[in-house]
N, C-alpha and C. Protein backbone atom coordinates (compact mmCIF):
# COMPACT_ATOMS: atom_id res chain seq x y z
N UNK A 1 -2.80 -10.09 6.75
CA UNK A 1 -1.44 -9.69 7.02
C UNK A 1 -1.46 -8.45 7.91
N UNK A 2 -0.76 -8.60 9.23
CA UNK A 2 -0.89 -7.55 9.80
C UNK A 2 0.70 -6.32 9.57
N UNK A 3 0.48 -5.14 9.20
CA UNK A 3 1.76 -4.43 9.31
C UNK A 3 2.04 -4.04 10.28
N UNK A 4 3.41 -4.01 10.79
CA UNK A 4 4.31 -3.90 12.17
C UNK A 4 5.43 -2.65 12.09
N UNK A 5 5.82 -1.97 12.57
CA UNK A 5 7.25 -1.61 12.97
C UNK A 5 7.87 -2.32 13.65
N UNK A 6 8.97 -2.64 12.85
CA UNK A 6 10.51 -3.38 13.62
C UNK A 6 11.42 -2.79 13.35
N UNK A 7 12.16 -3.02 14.42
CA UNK A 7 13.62 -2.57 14.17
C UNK A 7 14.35 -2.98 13.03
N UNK A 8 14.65 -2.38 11.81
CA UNK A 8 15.38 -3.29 11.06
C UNK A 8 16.77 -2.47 10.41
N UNK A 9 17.68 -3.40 10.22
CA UNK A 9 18.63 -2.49 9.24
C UNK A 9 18.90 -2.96 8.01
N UNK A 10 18.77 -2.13 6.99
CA UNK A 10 19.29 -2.96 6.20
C UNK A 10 20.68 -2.43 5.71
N UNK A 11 21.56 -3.49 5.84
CA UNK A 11 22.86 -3.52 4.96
C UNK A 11 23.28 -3.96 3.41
N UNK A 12 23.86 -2.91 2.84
CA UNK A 12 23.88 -2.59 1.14
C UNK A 12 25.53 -2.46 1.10
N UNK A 13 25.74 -3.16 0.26
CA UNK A 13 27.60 -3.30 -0.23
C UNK A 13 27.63 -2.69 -1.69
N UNK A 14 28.49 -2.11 -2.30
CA UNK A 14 28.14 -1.62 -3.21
C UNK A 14 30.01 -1.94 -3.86
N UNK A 15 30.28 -2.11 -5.28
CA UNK A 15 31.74 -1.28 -5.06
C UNK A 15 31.91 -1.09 -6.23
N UNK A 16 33.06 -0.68 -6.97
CA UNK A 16 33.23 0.60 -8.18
C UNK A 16 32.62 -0.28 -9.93
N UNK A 17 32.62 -1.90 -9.36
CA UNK A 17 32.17 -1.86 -10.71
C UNK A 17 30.97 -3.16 -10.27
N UNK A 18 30.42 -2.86 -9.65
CA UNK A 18 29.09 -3.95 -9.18
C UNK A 18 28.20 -2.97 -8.61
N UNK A 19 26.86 -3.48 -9.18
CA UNK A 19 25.69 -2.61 -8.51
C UNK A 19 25.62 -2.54 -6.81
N UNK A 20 24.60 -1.58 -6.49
CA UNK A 20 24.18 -1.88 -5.05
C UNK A 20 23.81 -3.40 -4.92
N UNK A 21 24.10 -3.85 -3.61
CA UNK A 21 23.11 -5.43 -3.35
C UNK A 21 22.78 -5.61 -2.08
N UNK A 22 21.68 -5.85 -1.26
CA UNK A 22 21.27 -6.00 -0.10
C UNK A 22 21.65 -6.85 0.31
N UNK A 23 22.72 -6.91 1.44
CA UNK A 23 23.47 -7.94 1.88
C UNK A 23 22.65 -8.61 3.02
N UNK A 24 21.88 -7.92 3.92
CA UNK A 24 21.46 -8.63 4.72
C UNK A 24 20.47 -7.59 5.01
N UNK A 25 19.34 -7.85 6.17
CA UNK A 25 18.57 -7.23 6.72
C UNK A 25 18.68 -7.37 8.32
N UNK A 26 18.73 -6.74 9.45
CA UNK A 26 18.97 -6.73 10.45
C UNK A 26 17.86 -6.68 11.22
N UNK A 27 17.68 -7.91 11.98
CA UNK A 27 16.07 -7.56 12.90
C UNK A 27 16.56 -7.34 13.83
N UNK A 28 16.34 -6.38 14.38
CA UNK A 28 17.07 -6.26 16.36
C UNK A 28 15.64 -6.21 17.23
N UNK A 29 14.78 -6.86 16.54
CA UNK A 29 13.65 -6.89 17.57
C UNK A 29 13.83 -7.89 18.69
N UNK A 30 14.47 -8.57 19.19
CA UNK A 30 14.76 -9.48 19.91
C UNK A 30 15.97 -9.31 21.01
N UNK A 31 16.69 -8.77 20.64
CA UNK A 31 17.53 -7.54 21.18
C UNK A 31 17.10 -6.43 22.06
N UNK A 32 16.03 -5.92 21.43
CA UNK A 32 15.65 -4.57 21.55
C UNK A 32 14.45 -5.14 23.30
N UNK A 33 13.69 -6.10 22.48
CA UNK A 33 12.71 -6.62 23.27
C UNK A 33 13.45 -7.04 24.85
N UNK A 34 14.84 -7.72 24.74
CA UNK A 34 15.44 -7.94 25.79
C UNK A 34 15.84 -6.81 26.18
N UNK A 35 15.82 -5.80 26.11
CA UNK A 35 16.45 -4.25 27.03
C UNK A 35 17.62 -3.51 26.21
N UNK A 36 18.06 -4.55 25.02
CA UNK A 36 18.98 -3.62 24.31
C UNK A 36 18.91 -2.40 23.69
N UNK A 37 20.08 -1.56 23.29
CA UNK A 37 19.96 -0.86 22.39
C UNK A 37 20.72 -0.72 21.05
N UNK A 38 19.77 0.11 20.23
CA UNK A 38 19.96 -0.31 18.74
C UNK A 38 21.84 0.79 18.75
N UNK A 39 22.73 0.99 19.29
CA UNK A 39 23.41 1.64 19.20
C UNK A 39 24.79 1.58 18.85
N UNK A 40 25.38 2.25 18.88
CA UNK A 40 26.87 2.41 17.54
C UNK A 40 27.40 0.66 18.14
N UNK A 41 27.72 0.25 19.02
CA UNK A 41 28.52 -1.41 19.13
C UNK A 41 27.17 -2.19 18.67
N UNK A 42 26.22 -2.08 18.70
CA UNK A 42 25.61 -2.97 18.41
C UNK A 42 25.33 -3.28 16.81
N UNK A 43 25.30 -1.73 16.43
CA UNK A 43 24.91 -1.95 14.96
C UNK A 43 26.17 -2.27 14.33
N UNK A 44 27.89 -1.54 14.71
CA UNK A 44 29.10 -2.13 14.01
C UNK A 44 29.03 -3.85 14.10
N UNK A 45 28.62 -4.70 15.64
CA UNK A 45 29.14 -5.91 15.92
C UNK A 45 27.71 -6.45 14.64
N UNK A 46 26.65 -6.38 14.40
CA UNK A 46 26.37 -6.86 13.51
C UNK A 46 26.76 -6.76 11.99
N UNK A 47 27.17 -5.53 11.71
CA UNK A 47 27.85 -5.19 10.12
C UNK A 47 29.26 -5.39 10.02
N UNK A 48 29.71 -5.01 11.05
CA UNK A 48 31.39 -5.71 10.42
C UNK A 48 31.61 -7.26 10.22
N UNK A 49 30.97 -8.39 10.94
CA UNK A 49 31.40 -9.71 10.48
C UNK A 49 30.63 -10.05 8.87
N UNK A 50 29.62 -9.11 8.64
CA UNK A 50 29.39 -9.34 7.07
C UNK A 50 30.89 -8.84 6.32
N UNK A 51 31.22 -7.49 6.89
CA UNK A 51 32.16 -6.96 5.85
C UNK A 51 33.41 -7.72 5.74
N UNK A 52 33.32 -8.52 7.15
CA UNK A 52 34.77 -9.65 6.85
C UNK A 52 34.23 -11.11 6.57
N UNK A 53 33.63 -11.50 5.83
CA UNK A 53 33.38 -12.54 5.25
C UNK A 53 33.55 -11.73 3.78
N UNK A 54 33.80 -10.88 3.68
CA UNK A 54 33.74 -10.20 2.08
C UNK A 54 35.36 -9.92 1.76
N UNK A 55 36.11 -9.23 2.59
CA UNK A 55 37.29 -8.63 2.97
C UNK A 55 37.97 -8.85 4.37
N UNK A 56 37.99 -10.00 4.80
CA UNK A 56 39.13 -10.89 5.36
C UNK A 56 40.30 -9.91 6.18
N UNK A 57 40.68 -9.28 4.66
CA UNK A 57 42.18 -8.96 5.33
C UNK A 57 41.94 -7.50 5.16
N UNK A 58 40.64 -6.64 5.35
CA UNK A 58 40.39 -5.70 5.39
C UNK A 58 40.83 -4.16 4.50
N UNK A 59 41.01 -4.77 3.87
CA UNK A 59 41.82 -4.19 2.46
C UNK A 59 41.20 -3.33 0.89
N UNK A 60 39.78 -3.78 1.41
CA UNK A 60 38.90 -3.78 0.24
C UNK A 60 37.70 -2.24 0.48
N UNK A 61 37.56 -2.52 1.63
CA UNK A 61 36.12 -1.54 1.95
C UNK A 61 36.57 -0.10 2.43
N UNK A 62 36.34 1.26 1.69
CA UNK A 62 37.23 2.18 1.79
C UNK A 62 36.15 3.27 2.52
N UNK A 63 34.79 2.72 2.06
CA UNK A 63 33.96 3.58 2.61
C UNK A 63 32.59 3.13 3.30
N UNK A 64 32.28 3.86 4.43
CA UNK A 64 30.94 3.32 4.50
C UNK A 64 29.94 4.73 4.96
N UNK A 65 28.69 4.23 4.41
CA UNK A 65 27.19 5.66 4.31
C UNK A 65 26.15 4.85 5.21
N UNK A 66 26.28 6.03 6.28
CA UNK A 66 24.86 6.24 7.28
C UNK A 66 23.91 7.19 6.73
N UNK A 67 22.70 6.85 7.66
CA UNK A 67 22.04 8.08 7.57
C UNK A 67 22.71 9.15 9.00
N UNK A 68 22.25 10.10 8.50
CA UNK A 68 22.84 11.31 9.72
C UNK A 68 22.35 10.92 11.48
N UNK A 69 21.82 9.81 11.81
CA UNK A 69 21.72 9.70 13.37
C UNK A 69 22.45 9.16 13.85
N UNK A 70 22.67 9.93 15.17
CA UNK A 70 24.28 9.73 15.94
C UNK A 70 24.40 8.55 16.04
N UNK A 71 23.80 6.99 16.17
CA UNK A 71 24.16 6.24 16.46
C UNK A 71 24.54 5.58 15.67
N UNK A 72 24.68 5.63 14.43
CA UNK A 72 24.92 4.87 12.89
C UNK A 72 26.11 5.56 12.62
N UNK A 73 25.99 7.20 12.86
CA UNK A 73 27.84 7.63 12.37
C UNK A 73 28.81 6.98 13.54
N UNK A 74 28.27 7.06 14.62
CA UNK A 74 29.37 6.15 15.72
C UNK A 74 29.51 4.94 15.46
N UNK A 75 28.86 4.27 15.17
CA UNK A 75 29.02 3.06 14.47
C UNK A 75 29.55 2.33 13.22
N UNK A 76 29.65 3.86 12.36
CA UNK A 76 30.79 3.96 11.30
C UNK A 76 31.79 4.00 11.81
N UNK A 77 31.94 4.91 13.16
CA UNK A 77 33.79 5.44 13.69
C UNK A 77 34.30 4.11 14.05
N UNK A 78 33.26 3.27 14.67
CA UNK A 78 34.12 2.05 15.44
C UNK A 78 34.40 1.04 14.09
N UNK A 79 33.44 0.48 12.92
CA UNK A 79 33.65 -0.26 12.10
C UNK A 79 35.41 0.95 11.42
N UNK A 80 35.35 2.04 10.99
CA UNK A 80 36.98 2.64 10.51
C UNK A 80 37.76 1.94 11.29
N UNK A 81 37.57 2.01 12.88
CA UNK A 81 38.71 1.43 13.66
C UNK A 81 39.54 -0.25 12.92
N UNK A 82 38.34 -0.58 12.95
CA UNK A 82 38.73 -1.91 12.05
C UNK A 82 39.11 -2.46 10.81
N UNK A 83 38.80 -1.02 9.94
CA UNK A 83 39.13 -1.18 8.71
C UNK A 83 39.94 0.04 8.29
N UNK A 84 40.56 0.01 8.44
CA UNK A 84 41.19 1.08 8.19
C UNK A 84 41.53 2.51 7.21
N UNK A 85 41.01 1.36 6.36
CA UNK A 85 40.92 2.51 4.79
C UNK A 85 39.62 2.99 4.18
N UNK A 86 38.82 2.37 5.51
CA UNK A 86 37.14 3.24 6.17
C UNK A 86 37.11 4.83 6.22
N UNK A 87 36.36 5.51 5.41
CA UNK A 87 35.70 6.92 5.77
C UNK A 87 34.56 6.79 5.68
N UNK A 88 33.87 7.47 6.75
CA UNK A 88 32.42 7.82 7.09
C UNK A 88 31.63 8.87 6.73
N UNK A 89 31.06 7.98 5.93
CA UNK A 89 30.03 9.49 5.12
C UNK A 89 28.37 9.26 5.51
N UNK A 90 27.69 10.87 5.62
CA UNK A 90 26.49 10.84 5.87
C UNK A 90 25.75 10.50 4.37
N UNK A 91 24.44 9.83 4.66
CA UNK A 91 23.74 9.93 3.65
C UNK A 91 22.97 10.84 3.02
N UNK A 92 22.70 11.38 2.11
CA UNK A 92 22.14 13.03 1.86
C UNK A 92 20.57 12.43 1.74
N UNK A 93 20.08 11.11 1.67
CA UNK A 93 18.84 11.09 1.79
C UNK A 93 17.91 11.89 2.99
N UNK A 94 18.52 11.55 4.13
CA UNK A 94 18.52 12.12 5.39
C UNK A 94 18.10 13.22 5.41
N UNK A 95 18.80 14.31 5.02
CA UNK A 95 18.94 15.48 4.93
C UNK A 95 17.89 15.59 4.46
N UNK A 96 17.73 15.58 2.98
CA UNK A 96 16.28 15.89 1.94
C UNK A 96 14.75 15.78 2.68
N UNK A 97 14.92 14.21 3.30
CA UNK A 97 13.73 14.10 3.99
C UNK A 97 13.41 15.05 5.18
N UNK A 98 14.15 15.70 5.91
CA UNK A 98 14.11 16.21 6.63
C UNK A 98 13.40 17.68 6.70
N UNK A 99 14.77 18.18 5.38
CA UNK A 99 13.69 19.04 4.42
C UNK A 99 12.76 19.17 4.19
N UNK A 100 11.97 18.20 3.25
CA UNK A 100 10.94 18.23 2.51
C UNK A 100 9.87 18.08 3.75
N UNK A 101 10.21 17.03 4.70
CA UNK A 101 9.01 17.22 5.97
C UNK A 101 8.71 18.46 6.60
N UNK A 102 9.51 19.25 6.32
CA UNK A 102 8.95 20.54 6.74
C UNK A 102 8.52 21.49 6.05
N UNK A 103 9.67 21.52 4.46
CA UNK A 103 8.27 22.13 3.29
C UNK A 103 7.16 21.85 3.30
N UNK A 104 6.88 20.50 3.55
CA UNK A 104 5.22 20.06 3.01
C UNK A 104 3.94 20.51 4.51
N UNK A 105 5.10 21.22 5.81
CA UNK A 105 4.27 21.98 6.41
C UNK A 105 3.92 23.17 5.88
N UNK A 106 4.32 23.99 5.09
CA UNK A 106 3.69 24.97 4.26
C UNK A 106 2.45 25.13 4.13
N UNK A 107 1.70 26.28 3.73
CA UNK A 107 0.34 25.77 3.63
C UNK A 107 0.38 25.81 1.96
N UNK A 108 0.96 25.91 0.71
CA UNK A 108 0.31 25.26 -0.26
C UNK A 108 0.90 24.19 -0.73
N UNK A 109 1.93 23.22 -0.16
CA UNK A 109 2.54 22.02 0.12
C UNK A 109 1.34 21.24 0.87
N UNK A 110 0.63 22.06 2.01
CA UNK A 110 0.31 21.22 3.02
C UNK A 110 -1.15 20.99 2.13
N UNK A 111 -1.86 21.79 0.93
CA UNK A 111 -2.75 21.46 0.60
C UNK A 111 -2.46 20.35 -0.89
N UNK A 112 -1.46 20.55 -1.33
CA UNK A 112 -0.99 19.71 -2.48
C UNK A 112 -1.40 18.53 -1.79
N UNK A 113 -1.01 18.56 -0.15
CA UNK A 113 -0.17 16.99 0.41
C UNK A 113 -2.06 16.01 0.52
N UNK A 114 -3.08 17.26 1.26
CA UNK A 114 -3.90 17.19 1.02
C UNK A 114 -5.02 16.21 0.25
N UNK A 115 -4.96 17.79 -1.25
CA UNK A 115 -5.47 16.97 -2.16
C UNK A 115 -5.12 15.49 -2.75
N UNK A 116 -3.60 15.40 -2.45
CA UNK A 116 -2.90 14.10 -3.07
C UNK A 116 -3.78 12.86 -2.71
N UNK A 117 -3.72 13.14 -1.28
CA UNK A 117 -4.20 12.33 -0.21
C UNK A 117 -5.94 11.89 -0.50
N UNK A 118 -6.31 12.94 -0.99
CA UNK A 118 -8.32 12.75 -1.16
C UNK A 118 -8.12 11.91 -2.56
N UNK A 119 -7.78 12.41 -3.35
CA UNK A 119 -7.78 11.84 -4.82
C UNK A 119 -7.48 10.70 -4.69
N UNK A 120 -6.04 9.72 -4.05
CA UNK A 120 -5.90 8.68 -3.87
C UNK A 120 -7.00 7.55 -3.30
N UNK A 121 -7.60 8.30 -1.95
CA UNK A 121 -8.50 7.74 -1.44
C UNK A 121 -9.58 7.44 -2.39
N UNK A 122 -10.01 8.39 -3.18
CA UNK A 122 -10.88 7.93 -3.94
C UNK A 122 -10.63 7.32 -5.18
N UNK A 123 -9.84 7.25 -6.46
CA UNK A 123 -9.31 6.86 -7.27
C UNK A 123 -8.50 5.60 -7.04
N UNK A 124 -7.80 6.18 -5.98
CA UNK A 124 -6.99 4.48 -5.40
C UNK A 124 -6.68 3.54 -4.56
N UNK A 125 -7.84 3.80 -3.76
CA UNK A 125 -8.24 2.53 -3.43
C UNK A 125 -9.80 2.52 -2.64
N UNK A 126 -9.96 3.39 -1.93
CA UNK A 126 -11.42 2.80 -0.72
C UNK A 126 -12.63 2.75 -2.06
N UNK A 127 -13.00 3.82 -2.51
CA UNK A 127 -13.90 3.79 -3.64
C UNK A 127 -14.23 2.80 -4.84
N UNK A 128 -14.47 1.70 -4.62
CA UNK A 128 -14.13 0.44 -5.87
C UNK A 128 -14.59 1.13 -6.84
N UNK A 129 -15.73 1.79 -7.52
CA UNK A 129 -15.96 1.67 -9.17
C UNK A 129 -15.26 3.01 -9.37
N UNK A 130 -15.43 4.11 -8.33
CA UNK A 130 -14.45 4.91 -8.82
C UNK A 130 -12.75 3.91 -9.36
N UNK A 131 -12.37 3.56 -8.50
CA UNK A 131 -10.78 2.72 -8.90
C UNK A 131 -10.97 1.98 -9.97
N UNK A 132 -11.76 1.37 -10.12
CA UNK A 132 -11.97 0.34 -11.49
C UNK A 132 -11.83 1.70 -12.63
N UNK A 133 -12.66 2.71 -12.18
CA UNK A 133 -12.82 3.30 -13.82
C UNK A 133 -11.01 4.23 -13.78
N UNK A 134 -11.06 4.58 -12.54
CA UNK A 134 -9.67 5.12 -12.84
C UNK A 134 -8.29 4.30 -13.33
N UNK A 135 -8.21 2.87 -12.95
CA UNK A 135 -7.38 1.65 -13.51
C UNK A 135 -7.83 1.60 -15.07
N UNK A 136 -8.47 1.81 -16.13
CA UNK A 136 -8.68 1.41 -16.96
C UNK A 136 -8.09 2.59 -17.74
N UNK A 137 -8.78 4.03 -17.13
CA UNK A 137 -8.04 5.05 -17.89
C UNK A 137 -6.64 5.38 -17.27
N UNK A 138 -6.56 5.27 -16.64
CA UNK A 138 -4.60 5.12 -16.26
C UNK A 138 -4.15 3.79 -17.38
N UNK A 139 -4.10 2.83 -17.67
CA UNK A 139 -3.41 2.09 -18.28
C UNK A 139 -3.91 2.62 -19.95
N UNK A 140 -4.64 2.92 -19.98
CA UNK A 140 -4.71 4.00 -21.71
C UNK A 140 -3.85 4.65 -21.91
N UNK A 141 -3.51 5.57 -20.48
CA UNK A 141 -2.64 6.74 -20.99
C UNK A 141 -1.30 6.58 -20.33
N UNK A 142 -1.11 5.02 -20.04
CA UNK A 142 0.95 4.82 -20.05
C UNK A 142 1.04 3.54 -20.50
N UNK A 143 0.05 3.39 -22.15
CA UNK A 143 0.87 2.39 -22.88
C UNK A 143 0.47 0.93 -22.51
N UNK A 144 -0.58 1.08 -21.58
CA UNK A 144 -1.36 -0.83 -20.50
C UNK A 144 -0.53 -1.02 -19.53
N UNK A 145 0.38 -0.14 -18.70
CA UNK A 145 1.33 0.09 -18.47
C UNK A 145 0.23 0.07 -16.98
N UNK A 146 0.23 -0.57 -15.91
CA UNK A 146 -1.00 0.13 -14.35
C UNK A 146 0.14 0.85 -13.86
N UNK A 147 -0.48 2.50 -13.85
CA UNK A 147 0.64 2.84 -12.87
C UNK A 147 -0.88 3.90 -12.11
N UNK A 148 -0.25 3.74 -10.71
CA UNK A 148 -1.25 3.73 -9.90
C UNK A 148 -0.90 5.14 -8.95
N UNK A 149 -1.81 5.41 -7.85
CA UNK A 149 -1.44 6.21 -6.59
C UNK A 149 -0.19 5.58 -6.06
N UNK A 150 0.90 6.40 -5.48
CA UNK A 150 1.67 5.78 -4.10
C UNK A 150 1.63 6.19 -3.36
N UNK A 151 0.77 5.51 -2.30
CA UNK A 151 0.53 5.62 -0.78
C UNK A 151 1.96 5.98 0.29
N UNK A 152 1.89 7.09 0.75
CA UNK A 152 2.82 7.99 1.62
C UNK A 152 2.90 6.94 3.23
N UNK A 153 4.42 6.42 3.37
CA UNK A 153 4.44 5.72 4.42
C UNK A 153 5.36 6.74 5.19
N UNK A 154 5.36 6.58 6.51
CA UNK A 154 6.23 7.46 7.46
C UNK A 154 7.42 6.87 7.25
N UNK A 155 8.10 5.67 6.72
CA UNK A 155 9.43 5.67 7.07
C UNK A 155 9.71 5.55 5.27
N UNK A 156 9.32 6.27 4.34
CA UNK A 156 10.12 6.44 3.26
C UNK A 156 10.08 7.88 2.95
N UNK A 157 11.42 8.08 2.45
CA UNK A 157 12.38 9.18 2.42
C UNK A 157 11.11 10.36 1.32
N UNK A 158 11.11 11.20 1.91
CA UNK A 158 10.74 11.99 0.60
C UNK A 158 9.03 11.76 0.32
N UNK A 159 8.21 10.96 0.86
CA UNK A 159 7.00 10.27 0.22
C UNK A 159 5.78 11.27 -0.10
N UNK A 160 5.71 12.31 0.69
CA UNK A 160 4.58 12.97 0.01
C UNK A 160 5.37 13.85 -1.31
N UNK A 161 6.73 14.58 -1.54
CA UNK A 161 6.91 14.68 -2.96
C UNK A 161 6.79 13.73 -3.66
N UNK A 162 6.82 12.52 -3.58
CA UNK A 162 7.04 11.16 -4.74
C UNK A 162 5.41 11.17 -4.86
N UNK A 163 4.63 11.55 -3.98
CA UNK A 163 3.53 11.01 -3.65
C UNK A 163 2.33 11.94 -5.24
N UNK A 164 3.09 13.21 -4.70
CA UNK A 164 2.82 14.47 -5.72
C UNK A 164 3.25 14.69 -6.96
N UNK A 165 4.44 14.30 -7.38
CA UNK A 165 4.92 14.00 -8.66
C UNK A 165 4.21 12.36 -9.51
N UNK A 166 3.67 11.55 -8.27
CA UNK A 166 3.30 10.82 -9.44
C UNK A 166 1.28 11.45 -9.86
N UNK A 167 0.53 12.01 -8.59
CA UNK A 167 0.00 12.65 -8.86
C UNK A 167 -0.19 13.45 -10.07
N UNK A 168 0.88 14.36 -10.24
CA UNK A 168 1.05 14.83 -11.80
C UNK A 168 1.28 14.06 -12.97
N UNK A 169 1.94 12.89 -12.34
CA UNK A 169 2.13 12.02 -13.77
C UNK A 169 0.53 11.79 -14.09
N UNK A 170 -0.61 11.31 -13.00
CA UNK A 170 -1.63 10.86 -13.60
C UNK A 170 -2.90 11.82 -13.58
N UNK A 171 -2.43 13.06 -13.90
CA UNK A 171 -3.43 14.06 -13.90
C UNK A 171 -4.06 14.04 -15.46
N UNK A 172 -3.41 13.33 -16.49
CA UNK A 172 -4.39 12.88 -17.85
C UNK A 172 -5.21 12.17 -17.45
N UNK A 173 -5.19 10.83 -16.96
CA UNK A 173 -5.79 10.31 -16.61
C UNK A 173 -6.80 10.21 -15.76
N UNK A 174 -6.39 10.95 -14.82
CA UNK A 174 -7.33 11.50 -13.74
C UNK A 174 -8.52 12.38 -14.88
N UNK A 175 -8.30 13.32 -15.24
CA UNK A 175 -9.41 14.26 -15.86
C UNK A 175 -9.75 13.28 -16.83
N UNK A 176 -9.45 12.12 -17.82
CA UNK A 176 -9.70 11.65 -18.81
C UNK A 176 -11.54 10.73 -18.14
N UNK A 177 -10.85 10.06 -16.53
CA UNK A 177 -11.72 9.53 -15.52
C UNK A 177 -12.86 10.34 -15.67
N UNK A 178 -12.56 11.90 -15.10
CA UNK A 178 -13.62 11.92 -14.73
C UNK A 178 -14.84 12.42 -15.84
N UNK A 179 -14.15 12.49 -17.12
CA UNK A 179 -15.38 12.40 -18.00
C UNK A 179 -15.81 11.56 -18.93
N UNK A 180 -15.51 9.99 -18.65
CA UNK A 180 -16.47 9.23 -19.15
C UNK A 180 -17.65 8.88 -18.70
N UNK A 181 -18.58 8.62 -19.98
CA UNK A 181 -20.05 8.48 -19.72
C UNK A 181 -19.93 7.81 -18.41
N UNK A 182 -19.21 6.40 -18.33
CA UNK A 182 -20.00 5.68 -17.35
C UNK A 182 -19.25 6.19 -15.91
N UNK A 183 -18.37 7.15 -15.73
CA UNK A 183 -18.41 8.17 -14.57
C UNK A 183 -19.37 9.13 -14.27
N UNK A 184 -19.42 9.64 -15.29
CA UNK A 184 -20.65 10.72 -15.07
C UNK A 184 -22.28 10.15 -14.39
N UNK A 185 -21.89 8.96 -15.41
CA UNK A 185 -24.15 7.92 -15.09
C UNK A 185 -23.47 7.64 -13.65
N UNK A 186 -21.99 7.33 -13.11
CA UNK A 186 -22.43 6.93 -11.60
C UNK A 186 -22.66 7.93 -10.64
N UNK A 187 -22.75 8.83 -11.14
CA UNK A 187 -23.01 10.35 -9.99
C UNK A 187 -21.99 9.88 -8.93
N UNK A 188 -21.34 9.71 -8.69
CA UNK A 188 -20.34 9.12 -7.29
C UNK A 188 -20.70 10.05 -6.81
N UNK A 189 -19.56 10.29 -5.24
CA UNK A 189 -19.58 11.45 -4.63
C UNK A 189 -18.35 12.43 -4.85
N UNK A 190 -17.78 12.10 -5.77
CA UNK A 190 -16.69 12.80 -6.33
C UNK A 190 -17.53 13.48 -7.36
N UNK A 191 -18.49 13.46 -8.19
CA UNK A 191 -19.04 13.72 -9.50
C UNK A 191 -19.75 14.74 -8.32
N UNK A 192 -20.74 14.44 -8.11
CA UNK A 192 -21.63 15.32 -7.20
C UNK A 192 -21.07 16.67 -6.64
N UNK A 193 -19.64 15.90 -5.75
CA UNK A 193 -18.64 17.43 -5.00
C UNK A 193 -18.22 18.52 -6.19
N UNK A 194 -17.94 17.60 -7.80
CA UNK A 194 -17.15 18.66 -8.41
C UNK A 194 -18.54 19.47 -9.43
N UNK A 195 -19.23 18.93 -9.37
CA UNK A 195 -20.67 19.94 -9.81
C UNK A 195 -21.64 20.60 -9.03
């Protein structure tokens, strides 16, 4: 499986007594590939004919949430035009991430982000018997429950804090790892660095 960046959007309807639901996903790679751009008419002319197969007589949808880039709030202004009882709100995810990408330039953020990063590598995933022994004592200590590293992607919101908080969730486990017998008899190169 190869991983790609594409253009995608995804569209989420939500309303006062029904959960979120992913209404559609938007590929504009084909678009994009022909010379288009991903911008405020393009992204309204694909989201408003969902919102009128839902609300017809436009009556229903009072609000809609971007993230903060200019071309998604313009693309809210033109979908209001059409709906009238439309307000445009930013998303505060936006914001946070924005934030936090620059806390975690800090330097004891930037070494948290770091260590997060080495421990994973070795515990979760390149290192097999290290990972085997760390999978066995992680599911001891949440119940048989695998809860694992999460690998920090560039396009999710927030990922080296999520990345670091679950870090802490598995810091029992982690130390529980590194002192069983049959960690210790493998001398890894994690055993070796920390003696």
């Amino acid at each position: 499986t190869t991983i790609c960046k594409y253009p995608l959007t995804n569209v989420l309807f939500a309303g006062g007594h029904e959960h979120q639901a992913l209404i559609d996903v938007i590929d504009s790679s084909d678009h994009m590939a022909f010379g288009g751009a991903k911008d405020a008419r393009y992204i309204a002319s694909k989201i408003m004919p969902l919102m009128e197969n839902i609300d017809p007589k436009k009556e229903l949808f009072d609000m809609v949430v971007f993230n903060g880039a200019a071309n998604v709030q313009k693309a809210g202004r033109v979908i209001a035009v059409r709906f009238p009882k439309v307000i445009v709100c930013k998303g505060t995810e936006q914001i946070g991430s924005l934030f936090l990408t620059k806390a975690f330039k800090e330097a004891p953020l930037e070494l948290l982000k770091t260590w997060t990063s080495i421990l994973r590598n070795i515990f979760g995933s390149t290192r097999h018997a290290e990972h085997a022994m760390f999978r066995q004592c992680a599911k001891e200590h949440t119940k048989g429950v695998l809860v694992s590293f999460t690998r920090v992607a560039g396009t999710r919101m927030c990922g080296h804090l999520i990345a670091a908080l679950r870090l802490l969730r598995l810091k029992p486990a982690l130390l529980a790892c590194v002192h069983t017998p049959e960690f210790l008899r493998a001398k890894s190169i994690i055993w070796l660095w920390l003696h």
